[in-house]
PDB file of N, CA and C in Angstrom:
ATOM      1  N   UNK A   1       0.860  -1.166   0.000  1.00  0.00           N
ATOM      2  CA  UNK A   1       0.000   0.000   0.000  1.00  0.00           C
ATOM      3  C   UNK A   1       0.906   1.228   0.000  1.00  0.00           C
ATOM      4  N   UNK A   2       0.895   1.691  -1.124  1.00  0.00           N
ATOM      5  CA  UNK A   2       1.472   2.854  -0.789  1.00  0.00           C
ATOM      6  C   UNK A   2       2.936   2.957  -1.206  1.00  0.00           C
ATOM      7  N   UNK A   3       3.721   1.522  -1.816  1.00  0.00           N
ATOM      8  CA  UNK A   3       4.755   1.658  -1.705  1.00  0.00           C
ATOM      9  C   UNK A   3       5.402   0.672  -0.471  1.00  0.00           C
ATOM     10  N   UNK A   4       4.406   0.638   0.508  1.00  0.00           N
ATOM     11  CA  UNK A   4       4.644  -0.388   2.021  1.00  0.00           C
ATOM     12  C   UNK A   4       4.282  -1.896   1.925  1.00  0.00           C
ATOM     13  N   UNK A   5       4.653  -2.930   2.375  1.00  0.00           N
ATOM     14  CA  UNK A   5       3.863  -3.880   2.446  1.00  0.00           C
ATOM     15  C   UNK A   5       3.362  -3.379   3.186  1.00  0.00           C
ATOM     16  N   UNK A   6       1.822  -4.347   3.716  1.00  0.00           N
ATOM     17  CA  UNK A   6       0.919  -4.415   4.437  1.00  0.00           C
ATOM     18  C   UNK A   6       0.975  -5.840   4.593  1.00  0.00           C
ATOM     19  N   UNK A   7       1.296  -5.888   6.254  1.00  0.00           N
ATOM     20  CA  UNK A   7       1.598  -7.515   6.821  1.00  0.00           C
ATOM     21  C   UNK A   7       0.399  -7.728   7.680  1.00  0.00           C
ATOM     22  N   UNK A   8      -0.688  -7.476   7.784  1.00  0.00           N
ATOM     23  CA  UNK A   8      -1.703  -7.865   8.253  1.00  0.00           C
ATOM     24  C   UNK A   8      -1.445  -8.676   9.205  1.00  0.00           C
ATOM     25  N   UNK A   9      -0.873  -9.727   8.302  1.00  0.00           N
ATOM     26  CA  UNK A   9      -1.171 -11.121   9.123  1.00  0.00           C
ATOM     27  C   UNK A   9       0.919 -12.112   8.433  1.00  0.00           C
ATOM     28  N   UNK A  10       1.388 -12.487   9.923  1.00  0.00           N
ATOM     29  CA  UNK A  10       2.691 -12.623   9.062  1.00  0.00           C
ATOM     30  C   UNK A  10       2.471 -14.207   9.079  1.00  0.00           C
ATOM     31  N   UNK A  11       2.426 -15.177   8.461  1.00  0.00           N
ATOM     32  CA  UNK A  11       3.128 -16.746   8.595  1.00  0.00           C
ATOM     33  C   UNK A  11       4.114 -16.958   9.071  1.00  0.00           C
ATOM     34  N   UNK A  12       4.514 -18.073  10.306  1.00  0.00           N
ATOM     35  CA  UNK A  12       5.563 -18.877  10.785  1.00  0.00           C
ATOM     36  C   UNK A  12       5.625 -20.085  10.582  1.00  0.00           C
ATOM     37  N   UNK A  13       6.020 -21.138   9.597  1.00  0.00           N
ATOM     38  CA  UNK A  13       6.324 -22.197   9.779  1.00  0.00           C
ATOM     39  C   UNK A  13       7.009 -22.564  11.000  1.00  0.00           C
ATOM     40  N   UNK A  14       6.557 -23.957  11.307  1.00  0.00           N
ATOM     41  CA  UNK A  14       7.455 -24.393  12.249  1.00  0.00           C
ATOM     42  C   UNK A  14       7.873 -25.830  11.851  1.00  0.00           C
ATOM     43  N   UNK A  15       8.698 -26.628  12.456  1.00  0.00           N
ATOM     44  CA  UNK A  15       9.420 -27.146  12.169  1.00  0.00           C
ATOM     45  C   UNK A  15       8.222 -28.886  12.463  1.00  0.00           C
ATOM     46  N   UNK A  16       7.284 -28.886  13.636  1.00  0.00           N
ATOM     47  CA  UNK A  16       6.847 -29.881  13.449  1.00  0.00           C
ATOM     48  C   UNK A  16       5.132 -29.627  12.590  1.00  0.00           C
ATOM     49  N   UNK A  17       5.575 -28.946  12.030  1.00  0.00           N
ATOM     50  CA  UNK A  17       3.831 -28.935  11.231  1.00  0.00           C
ATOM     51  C   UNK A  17       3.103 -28.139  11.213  1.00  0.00           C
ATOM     52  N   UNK A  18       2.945 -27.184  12.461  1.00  0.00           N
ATOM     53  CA  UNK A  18       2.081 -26.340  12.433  1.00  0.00           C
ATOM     54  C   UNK A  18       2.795 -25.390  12.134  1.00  0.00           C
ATOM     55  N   UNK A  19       1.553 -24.123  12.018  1.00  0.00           N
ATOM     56  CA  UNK A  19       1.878 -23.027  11.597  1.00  0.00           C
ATOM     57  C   UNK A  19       1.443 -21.812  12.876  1.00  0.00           C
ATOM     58  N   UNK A  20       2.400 -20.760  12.621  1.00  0.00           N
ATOM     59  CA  UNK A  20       1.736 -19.858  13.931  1.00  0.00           C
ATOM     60  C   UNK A  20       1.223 -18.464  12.677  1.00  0.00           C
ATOM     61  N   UNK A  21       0.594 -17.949  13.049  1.00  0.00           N
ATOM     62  CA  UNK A  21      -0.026 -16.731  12.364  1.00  0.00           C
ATOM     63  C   UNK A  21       0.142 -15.497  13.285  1.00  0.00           C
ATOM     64  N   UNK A  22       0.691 -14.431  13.442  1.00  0.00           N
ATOM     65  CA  UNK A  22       0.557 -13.310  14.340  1.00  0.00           C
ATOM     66  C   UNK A  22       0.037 -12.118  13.490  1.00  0.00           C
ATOM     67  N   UNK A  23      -1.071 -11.394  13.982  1.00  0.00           N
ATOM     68  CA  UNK A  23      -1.739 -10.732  13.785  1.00  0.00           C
ATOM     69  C   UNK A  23      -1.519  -9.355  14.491  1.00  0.00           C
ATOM     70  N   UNK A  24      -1.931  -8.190  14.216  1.00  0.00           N
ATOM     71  CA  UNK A  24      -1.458  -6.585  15.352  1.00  0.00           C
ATOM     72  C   UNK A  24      -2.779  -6.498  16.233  1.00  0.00           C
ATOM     73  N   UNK A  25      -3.956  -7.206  15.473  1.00  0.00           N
ATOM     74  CA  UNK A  25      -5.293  -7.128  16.221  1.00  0.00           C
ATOM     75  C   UNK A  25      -5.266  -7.773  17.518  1.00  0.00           C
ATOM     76  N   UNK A  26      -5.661  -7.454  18.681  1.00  0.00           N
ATOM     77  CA  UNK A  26      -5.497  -7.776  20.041  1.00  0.00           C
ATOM     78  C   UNK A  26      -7.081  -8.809  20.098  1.00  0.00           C
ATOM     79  N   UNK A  27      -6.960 -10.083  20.359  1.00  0.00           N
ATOM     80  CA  UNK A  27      -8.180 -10.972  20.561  1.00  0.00           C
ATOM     81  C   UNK A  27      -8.871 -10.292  21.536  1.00  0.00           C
ATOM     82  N   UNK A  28     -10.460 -10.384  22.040  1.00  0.00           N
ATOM     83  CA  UNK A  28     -10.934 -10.454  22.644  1.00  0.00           C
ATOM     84  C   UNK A  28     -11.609 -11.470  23.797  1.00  0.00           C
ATOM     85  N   UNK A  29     -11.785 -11.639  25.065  1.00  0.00           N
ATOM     86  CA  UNK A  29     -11.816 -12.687  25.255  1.00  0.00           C
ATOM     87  C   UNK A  29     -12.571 -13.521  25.144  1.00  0.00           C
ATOM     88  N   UNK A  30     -14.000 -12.838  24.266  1.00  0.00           N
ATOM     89  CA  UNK A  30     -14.952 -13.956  23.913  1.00  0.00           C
ATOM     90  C   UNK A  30     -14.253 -14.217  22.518  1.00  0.00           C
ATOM     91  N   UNK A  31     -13.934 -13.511  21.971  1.00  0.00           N
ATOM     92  CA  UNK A  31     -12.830 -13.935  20.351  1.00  0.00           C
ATOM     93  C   UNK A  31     -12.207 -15.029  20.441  1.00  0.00           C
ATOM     94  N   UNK A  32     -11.333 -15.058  21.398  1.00  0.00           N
ATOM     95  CA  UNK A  32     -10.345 -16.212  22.324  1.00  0.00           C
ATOM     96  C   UNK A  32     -11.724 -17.250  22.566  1.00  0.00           C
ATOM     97  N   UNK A  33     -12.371 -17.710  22.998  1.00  0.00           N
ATOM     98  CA  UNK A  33     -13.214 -18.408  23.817  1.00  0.00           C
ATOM     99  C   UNK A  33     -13.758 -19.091  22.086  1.00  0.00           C
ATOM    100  N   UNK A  34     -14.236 -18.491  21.463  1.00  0.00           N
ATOM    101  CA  UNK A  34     -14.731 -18.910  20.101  1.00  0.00           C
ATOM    102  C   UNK A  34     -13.856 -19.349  19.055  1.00  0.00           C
ATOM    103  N   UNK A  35     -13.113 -19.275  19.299  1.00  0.00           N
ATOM    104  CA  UNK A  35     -11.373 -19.467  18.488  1.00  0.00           C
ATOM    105  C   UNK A  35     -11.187 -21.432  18.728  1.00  0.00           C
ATOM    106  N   UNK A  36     -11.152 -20.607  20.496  1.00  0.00           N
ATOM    107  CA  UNK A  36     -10.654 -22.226  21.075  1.00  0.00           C
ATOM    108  C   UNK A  36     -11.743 -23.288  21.278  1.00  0.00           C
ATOM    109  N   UNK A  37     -12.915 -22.619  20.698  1.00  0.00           N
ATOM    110  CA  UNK A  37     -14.300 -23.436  20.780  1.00  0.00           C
ATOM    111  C   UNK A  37     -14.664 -24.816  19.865  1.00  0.00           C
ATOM    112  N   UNK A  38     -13.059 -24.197  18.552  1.00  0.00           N
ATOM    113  CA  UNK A  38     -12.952 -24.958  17.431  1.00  0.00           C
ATOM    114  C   UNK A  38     -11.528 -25.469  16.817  1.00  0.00           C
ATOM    115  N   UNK A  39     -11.456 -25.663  18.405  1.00  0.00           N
ATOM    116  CA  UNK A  39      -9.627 -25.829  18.669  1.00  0.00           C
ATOM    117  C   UNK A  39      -8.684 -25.545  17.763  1.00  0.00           C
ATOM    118  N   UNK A  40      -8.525 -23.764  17.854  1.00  0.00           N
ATOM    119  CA  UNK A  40      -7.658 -23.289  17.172  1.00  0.00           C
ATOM    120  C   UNK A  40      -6.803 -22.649  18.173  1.00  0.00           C
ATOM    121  N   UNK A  41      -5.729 -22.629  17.950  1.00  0.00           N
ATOM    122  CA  UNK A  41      -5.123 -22.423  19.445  1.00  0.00           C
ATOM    123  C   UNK A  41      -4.537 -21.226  19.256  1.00  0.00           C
ATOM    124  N   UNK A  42      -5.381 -20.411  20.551  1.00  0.00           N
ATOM    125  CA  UNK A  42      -4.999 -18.745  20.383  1.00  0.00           C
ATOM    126  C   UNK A  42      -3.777 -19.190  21.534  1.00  0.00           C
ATOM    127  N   UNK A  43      -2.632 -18.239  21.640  1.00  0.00           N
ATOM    128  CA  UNK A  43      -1.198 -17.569  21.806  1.00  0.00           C
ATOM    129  C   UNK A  43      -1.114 -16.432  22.798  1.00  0.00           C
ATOM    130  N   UNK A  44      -0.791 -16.256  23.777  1.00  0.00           N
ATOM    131  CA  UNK A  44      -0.506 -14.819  24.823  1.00  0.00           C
ATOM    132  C   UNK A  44      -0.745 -13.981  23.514  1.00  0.00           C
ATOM    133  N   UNK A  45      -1.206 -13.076  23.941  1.00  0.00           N
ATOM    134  CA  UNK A  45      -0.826 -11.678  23.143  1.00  0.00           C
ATOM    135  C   UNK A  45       0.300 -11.371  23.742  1.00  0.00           C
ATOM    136  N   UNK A  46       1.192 -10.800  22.779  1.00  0.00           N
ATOM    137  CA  UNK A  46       2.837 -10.331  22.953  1.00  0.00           C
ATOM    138  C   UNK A  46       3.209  -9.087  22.982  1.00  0.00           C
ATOM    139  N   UNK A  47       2.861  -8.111  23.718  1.00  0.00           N
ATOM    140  CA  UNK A  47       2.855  -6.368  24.092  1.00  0.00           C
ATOM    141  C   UNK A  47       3.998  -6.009  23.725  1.00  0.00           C
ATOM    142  N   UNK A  48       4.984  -6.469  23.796  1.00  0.00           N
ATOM    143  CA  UNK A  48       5.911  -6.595  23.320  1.00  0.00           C
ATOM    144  C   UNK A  48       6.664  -6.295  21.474  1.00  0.00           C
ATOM    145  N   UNK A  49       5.915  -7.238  20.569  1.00  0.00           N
ATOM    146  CA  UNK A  49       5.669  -6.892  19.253  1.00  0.00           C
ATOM    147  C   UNK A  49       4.535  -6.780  18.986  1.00  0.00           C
ATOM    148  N   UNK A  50       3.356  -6.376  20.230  1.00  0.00           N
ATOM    149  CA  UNK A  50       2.025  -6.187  19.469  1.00  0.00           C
ATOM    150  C   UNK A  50       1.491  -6.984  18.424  1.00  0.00           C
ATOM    151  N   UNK A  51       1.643  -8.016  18.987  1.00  0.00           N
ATOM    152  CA  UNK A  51       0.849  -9.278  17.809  1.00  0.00           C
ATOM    153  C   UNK A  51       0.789 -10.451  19.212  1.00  0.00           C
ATOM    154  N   UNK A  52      -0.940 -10.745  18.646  1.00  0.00           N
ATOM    155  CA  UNK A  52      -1.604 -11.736  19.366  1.00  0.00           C
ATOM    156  C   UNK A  52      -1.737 -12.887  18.091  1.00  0.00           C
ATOM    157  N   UNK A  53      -1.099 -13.818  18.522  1.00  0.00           N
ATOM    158  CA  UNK A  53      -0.694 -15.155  17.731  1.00  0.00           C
ATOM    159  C   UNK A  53      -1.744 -15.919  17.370  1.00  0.00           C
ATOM    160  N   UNK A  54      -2.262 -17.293  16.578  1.00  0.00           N
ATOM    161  CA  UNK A  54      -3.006 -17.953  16.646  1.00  0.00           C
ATOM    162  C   UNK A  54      -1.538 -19.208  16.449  1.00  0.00           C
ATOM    163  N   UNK A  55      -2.124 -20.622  16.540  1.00  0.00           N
ATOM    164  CA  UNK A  55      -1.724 -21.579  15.813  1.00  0.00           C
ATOM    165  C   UNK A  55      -2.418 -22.360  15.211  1.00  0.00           C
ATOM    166  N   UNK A  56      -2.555 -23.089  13.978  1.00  0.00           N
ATOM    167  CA  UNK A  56      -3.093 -24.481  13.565  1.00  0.00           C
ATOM    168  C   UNK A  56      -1.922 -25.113  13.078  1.00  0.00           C
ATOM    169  N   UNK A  57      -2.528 -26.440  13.915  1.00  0.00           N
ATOM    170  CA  UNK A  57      -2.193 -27.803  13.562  1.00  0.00           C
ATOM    171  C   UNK A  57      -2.086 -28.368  11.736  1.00  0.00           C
ATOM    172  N   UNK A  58      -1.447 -29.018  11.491  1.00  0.00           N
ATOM    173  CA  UNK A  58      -0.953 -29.653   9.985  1.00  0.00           C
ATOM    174  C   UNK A  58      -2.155 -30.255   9.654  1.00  0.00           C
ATOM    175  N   UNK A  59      -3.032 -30.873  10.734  1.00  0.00           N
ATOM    176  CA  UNK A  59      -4.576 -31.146  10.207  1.00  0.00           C
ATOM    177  C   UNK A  59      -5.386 -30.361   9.317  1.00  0.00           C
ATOM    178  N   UNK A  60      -5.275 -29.091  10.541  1.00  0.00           N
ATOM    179  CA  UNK A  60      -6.128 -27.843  10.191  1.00  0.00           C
ATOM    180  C   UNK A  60      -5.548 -26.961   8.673  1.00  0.00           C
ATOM    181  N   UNK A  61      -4.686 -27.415   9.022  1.00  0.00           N
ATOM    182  CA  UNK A  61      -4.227 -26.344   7.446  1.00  0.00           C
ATOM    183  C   UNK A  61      -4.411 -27.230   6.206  1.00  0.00           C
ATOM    184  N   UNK A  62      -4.171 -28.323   6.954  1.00  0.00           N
ATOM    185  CA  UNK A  62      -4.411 -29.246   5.373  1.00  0.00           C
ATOM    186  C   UNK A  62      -6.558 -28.681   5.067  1.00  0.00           C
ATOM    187  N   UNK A  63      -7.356 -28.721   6.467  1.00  0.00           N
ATOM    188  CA  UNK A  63      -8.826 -28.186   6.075  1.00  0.00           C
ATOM    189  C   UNK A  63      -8.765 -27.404   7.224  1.00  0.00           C
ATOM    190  N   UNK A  64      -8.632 -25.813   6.848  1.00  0.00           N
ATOM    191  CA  UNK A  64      -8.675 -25.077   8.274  1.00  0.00           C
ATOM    192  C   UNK A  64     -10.619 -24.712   8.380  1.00  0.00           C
ATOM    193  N   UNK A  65     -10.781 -24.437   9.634  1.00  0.00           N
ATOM    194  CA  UNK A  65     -12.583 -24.297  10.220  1.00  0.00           C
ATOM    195  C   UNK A  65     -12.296 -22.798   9.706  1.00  0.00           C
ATOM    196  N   UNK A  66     -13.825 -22.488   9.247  1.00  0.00           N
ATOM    197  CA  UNK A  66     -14.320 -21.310   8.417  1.00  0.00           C
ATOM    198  C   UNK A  66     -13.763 -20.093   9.770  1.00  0.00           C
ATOM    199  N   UNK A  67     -13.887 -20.432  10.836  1.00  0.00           N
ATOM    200  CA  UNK A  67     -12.953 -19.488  12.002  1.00  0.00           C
ATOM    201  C   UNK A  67     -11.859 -19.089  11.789  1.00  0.00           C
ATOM    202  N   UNK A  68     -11.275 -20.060  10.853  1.00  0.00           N
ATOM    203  CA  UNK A  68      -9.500 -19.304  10.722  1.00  0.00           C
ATOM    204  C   UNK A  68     -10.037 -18.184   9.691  1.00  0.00           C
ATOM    205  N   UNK A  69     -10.527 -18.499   8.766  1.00  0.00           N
ATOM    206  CA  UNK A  69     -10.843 -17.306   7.636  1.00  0.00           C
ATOM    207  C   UNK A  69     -11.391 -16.001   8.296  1.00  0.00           C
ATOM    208  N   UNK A  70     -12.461 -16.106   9.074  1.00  0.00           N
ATOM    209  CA  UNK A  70     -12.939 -14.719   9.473  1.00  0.00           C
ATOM    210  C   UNK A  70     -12.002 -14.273  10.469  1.00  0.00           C
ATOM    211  N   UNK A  71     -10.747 -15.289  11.017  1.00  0.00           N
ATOM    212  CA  UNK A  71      -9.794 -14.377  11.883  1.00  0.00           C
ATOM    213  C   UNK A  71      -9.264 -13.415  11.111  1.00  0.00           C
ATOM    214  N   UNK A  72      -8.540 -13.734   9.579  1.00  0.00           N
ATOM    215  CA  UNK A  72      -8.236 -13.378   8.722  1.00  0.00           C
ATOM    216  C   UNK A  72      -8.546 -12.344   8.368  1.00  0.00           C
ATOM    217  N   UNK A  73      -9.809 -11.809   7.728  1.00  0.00           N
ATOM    218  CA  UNK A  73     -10.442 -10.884   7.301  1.00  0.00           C
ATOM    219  C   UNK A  73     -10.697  -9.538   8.896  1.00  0.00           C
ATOM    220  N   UNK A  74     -10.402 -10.123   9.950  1.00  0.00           N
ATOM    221  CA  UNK A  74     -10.868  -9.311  10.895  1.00  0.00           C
ATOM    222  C   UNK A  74      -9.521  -8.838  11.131  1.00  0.00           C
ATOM    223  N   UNK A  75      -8.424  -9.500  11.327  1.00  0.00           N
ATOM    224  CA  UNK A  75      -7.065  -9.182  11.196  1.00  0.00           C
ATOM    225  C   UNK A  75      -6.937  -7.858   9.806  1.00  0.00           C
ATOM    226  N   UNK A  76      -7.716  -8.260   7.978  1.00  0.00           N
ATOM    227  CA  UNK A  76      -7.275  -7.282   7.449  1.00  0.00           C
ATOM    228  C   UNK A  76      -7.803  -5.647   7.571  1.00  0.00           C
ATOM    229  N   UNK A  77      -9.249  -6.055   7.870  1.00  0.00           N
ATOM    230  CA  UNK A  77     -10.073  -5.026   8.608  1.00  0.00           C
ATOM    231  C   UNK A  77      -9.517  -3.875   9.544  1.00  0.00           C
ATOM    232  N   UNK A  78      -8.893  -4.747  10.751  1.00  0.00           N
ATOM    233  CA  UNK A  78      -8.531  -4.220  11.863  1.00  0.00           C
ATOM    234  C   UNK A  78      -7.049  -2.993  11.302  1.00  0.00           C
ATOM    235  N   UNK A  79      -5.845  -3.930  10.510  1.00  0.00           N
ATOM    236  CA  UNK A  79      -4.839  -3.265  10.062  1.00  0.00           C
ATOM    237  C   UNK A  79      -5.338  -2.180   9.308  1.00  0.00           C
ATOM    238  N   UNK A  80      -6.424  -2.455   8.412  1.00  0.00           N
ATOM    239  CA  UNK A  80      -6.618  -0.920   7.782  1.00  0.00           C
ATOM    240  C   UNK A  80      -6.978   0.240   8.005  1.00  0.00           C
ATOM    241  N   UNK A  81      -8.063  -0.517   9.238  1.00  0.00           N
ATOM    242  CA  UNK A  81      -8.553   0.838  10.062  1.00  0.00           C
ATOM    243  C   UNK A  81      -8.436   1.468  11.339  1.00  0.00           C
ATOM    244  N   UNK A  82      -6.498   0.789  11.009  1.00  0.00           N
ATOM    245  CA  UNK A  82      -5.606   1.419  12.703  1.00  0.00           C
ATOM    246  C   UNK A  82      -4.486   2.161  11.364  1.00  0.00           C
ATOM    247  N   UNK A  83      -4.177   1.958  10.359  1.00  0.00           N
ATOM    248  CA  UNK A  83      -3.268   2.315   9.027  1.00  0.00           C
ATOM    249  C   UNK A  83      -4.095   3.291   8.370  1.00  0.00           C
ATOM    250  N   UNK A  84      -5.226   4.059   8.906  1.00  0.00           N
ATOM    251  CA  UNK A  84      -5.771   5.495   7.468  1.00  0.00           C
ATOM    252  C   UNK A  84      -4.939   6.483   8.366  1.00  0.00           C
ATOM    253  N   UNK A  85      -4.651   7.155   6.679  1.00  0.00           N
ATOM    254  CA  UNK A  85      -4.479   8.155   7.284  1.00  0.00           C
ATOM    255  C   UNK A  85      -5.637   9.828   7.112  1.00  0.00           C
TER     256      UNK A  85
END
């Protein structure tokens, strides 16, 4: 955008399969509660680099639950409308 990426959302491989996703959007704790409702495994938020993590499993990515997608879209949502200027 602009000349910038826009990292919304960054990918981590890891080494046994899963994947971690960190996001700048801060979960909520019913967000969290509905996340893990469909065992997707939300991550401390990290104040630190300001990204609240998710993980899925090598299952899930091989068929991730329609939950990972709207994390997604709420993650690109959120970056754009903390990024106007």
């Amino acid at each position: 955008v602009e000349g910038r990426a826009a990292n919304f959302v960054v990918f981590k491989p890891n080494r046994n399969g899963h994947l971690r996703f960190d996001s700048k959007m801060k979960l909520t704790k019913e967000q969290i509660e509905r996340f893990e409702s469909v065992d997707i495994e939300v991550l401390p938020y990290a104040p630190y680099w300001k990204v609240h993590p998710i993980r899925l499993s090598k299952e899930q990515i091989e068929n991730p639950p329609k939950e990972f997608f709207e994390w997604i879209k709420m993650s690109y949502d959120y970056y754009f409308d903390l990024n106007q200027d």
